[in-house]
Every structure is written in structure tokens, then in C-alpha cells.
N, C-alpha and C. Protein backbone atom coordinates (compact mmCIF):
# COMPACT_ATOMS: atom_id res chain seq x y z
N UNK A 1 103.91 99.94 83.78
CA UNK A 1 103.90 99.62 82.37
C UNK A 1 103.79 100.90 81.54
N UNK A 2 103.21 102.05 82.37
CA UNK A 2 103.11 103.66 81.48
C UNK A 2 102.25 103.67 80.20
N UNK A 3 100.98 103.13 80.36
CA UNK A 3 100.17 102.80 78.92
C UNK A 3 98.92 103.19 80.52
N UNK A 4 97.71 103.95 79.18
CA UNK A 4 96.63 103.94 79.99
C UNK A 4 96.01 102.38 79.76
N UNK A 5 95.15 102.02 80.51
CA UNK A 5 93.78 100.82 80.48
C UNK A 5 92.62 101.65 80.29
N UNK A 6 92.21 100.97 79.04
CA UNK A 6 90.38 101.39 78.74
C UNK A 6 89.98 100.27 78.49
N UNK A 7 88.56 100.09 78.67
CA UNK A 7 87.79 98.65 78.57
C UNK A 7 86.12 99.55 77.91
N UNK A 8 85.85 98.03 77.03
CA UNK A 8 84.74 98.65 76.19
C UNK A 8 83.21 98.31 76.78
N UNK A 9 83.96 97.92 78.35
CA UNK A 9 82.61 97.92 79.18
C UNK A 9 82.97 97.82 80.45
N UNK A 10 81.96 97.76 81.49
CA UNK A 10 82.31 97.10 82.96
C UNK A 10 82.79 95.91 83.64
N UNK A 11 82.28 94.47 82.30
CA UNK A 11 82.54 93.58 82.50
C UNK A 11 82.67 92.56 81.09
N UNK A 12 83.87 91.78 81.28
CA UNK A 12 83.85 91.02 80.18
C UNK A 12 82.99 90.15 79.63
N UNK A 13 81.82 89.84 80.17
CA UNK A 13 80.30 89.54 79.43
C UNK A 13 79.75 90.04 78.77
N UNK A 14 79.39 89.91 77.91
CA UNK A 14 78.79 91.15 77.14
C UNK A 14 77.20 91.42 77.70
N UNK A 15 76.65 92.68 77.97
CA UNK A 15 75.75 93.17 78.72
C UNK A 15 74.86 93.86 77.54
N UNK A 16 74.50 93.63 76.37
CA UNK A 16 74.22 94.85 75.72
C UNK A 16 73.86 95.76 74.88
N UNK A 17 75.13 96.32 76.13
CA UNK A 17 75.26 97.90 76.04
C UNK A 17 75.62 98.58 74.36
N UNK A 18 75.58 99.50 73.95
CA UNK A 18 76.05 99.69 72.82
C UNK A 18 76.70 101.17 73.12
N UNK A 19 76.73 101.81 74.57
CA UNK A 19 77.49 103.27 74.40
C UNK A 19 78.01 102.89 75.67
N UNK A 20 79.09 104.23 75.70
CA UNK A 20 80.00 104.21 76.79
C UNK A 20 79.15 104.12 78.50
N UNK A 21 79.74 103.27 79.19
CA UNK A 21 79.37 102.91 80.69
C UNK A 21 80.18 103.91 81.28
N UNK A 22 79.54 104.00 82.67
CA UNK A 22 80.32 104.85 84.03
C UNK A 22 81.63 104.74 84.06
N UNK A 23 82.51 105.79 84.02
CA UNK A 23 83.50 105.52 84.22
C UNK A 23 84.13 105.60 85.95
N UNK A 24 83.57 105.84 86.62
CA UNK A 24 84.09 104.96 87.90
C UNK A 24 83.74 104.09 88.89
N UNK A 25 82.53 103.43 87.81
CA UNK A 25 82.30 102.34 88.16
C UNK A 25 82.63 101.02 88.44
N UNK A 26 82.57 99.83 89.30
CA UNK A 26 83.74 98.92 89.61
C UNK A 26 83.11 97.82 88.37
N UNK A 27 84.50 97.39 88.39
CA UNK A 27 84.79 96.43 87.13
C UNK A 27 84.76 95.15 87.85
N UNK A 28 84.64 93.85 87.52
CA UNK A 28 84.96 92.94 87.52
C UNK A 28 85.97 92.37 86.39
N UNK A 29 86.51 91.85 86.29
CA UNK A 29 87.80 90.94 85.94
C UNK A 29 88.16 89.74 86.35
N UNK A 30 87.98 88.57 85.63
CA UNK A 30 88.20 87.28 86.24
C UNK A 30 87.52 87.06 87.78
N UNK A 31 86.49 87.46 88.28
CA UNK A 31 85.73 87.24 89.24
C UNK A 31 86.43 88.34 89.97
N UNK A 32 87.50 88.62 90.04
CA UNK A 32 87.85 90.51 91.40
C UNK A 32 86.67 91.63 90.60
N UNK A 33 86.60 91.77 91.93
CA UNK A 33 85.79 93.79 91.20
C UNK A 33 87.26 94.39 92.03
N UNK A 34 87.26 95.35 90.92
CA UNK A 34 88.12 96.24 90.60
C UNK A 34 87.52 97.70 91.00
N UNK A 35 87.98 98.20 91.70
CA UNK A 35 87.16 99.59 92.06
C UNK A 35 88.28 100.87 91.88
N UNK A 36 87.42 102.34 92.06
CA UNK A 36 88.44 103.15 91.53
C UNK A 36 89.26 103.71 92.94
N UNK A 37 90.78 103.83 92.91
CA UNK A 37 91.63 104.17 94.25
C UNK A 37 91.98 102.37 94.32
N UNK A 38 91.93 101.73 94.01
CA UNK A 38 92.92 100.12 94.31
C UNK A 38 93.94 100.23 93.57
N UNK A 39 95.04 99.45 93.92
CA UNK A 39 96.38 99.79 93.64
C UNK A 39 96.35 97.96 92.14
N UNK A 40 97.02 98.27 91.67
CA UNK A 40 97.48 97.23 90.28
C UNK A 40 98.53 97.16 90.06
N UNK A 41 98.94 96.00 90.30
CA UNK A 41 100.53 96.00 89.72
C UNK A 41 100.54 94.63 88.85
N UNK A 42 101.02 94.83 87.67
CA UNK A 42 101.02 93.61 86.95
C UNK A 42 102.39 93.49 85.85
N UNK A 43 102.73 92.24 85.41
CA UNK A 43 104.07 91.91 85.20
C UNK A 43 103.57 90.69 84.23
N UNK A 44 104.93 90.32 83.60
CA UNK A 44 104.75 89.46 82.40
C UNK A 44 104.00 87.92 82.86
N UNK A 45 103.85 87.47 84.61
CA UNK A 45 103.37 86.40 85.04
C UNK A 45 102.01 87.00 85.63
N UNK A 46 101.42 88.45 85.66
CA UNK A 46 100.07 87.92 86.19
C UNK A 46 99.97 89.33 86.75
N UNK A 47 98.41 89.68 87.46
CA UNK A 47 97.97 91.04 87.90
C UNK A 47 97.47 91.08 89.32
N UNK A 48 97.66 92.02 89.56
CA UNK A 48 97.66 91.99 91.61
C UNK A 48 96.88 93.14 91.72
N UNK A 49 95.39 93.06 92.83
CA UNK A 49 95.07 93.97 92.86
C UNK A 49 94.73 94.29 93.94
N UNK A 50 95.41 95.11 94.97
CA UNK A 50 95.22 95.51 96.13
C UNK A 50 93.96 96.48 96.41
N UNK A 51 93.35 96.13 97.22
CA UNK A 51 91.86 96.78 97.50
C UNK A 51 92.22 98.36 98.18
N UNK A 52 91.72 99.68 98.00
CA UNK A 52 92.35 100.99 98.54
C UNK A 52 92.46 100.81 100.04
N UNK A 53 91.63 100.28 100.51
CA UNK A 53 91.34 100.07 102.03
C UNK A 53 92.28 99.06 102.67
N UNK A 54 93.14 98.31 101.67
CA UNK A 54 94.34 97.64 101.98
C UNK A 54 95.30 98.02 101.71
N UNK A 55 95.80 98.90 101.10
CA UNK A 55 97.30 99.51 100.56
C UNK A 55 97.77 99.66 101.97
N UNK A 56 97.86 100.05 102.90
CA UNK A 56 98.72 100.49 104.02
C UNK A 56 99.08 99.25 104.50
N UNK A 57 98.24 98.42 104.63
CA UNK A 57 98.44 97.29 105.47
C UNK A 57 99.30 96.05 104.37
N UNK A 58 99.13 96.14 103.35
CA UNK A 58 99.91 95.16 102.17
C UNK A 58 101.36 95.69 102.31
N UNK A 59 101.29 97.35 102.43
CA UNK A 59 102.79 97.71 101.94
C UNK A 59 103.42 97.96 103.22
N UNK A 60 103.04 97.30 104.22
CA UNK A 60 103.71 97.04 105.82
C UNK A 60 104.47 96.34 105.67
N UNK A 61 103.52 95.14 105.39
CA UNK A 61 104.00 93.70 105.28
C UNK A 61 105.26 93.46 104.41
N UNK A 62 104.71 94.07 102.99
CA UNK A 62 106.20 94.17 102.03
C UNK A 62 107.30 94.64 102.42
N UNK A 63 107.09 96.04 103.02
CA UNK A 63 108.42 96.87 103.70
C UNK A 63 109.23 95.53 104.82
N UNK A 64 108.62 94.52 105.69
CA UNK A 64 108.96 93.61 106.58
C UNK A 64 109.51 93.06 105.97
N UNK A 65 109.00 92.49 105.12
CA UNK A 65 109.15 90.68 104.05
C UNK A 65 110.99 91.53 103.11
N UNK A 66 110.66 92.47 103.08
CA UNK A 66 111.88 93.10 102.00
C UNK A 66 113.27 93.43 102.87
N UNK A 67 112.98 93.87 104.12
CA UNK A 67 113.63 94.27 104.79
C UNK A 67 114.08 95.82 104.39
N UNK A 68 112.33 96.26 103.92
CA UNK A 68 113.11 97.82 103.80
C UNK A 68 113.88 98.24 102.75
N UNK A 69 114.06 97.79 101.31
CA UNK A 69 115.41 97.74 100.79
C UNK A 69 114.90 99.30 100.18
């Protein structure tokens, strides 16, 4: 999408806070925590968030399912 993401906290509850939180601290979002190094890909139907410790093994599967294209 080529736009940064900033959020005016860690979590969409409000906690608060009144100054800036950790910035690489994990987020929650609709019940996922979001941590820093996970992969995001999101599109006009919705947001995908691959855990860092899963990227190799998600983009196996895709390379299979695609046939490589």
C-alpha cells in the first residue's frame, strides 16, 4: 500500500495513557498481537498477518499452491 502505519497506542482500548507507548512493542488488533518482524499484507477485503517465525513455512506453501508463478 506504500503509506507508513502509526497507532495512538498499543491497543484499541483505551488504556489511559496520555504520551507516546513503546514502539516495538506488540500490538493487539482485533484479538491478533501483532509483533515487530511479522509479515502484513492487506487488500481492499481484509489483513493477514503472518507471525516472523512463520514466513518461511507460509511462503512454501504459497510457492506450491501457485505453482511458482
Amino acid at each position: 500500500m506504500g503509506f507508513p502505519a502509526r497507532s495512538r497506542g498499543v491497543s484499541a482500548q483505551d488504556m489511559g495513557q496520555t504520551g507516546p507507548g513503546p514502539v516495538t512493542a506488540p500490538a493487539v488488533v482485533a484479538g491478533a498481537t501483532v509483533r515487530r518482524g511479522d509479515a502484513i499484507a492487506a487488500d481492499d477485503d481484509g489483513v493477514l498477518c503472518v507471525p516472523l517465525q512463520d514466513c518461511s513455512h507460509t511462503l512454501g506453501h504459497r510457492r506450491r499452491d501457485q505453482g511458482d508463478r
